[in-house]
Each structure stands twice: as structure tokens, then as C-alpha cells.
Protein backbone atom coordinates (compact mmCIF):
# COMPACT_ATOMS: atom_id res chain seq x y z
CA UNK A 1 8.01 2.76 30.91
CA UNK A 2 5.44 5.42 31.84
CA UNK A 3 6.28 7.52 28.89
CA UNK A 4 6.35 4.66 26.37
CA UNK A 5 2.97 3.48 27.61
CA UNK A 6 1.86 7.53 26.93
CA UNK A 7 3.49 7.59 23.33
CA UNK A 8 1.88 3.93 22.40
CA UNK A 9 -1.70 5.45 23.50
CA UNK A 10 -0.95 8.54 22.00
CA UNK A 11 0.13 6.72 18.98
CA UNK A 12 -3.08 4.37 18.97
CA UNK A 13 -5.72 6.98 19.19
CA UNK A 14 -4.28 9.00 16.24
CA UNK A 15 -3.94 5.58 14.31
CA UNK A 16 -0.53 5.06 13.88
CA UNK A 17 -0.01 2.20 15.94
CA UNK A 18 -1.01 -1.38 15.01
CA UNK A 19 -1.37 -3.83 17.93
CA UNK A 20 -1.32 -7.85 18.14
CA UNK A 21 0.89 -9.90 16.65
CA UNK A 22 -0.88 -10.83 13.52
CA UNK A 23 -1.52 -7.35 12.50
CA UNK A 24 2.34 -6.60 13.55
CA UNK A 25 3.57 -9.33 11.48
CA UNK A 26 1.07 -8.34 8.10
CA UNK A 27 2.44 -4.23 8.72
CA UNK A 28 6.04 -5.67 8.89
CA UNK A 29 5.46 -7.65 5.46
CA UNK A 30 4.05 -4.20 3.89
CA UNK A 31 7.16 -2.15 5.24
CA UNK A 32 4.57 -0.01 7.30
CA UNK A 33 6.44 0.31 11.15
CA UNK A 34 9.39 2.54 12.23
CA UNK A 35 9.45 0.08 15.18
CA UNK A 36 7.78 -2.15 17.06
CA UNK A 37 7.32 -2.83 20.72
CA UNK A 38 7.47 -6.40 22.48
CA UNK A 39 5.93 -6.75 25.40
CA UNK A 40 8.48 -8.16 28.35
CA UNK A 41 6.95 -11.29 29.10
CA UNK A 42 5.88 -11.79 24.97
CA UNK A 43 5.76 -15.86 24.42
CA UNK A 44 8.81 -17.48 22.88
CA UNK A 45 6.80 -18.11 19.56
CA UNK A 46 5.48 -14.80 19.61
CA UNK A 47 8.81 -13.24 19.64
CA UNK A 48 10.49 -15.42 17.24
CA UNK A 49 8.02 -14.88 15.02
CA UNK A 50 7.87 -10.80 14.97
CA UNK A 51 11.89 -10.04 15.66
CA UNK A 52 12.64 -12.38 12.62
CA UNK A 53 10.98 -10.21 10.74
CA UNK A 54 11.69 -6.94 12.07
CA UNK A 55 15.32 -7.93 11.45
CA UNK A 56 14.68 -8.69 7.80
CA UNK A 57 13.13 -5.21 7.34
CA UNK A 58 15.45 -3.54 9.80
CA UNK A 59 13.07 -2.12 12.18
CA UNK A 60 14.08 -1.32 15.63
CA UNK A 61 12.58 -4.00 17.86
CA UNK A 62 12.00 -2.22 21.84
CA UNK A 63 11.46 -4.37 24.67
CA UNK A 64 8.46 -2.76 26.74
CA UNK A 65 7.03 -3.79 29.90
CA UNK A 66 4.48 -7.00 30.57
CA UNK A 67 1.85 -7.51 28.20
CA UNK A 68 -0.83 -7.00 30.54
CA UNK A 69 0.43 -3.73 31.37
CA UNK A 70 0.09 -2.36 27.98
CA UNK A 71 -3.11 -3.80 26.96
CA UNK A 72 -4.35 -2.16 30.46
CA UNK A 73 -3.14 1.43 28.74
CA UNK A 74 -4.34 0.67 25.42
CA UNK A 75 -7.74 -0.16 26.87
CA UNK A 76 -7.16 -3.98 25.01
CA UNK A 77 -6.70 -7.30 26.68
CA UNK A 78 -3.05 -8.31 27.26
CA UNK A 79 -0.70 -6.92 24.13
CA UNK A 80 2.33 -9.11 23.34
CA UNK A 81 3.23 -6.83 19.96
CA UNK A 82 2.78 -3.14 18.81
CA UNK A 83 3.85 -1.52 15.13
CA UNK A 84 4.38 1.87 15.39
CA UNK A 85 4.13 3.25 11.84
CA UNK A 86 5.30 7.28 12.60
CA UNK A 87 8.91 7.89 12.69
CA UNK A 88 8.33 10.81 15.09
CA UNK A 89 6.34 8.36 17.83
CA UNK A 90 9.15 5.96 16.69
CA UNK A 91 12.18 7.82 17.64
CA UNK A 92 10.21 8.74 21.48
CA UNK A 93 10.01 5.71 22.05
CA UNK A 94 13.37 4.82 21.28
CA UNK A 95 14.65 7.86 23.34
CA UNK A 96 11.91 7.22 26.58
CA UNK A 97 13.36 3.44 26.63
CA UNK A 98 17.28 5.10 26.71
């Protein structure tokens, strides 16, 4: 979970990452993510409401660790959702959560 922590940071100071759910849900509607991570411990409403749409759109949806955690790495209170617009960041994730 290190590494997906590293490539979310990575992704957020180069501006290709979109965090909350709000903004996750309004990138979603504009077809802007490659994928998005949930945090483990997201709330039920929270989820519903962002894998929904992911589905519709077909973006990968990646199960990261506690919400806490990554808003501690991002520098951000507690994150429950993160859009990752860049395929390239996309496709690490996907392979550092494999």
C-alpha cells in the first residue's frame, strides 16, 4: 500500500489526481479518471455513490488502505475517494495493488 500511497502523492503534486468525493463524482460525470481509489474504511454512502458511477463509465475502482492513512500522505484530512486522471499513474496503481 506503500507504493500506491507514493503514486497517489506523486500523482497529486503533478495535478493529475482529484481527491474527495464530490470532486471524484463531478471528474467521473466529465469522463476525466483512468481510476479511482476508495479508501478501505470509505462510508457505505460514500461508496455507493462513487462505484455506481465508476461502473457506468467503466473505470477501474481500487480499494486502498484507511482513509486516514491517505489523507496523512496527501497532506489532507482523512480521504475517502481519489480520481486519478493519467493512464500511466492509473495502470501503477493497478499493478502496486496486484
Amino acid at each position: 500500500m506503500s507504493r500506491l500511497l507514493g503514486l497517489l502523492g506523486l500523482g497529486l503534486r503533478s495535478g493529475g489526481v482529484a481527491v474527495g468525493v464530490e470532486a471524484v463524482r463531478r471528474g467521473l460525470q466529465r469522463d476525466e479518471f483512468a481510476c479511482v481509489v476508495m479508501a478501505a474504511d470509505a462510508s457505505p454512502r460514500a461508496m455507493e455513490k462513487v462505484e455506481r458511477l465508476a461502473r457506468a463509465r467503466k473505470v477501474l475502482v481500487v480499494r486502498g488502505p484507511a482513509a486516514d492513512e491517505i489523507g496523512a500522505r496527501l497532506g489532507r484530512p482523512p480521504v475517502m475517494a481519489a480520481g486519478v486522471r493519467d493512464r500511466a499513474l492509473a495502470d501503477g496503481i493497478q499493478r502496486a495493488v496486484s
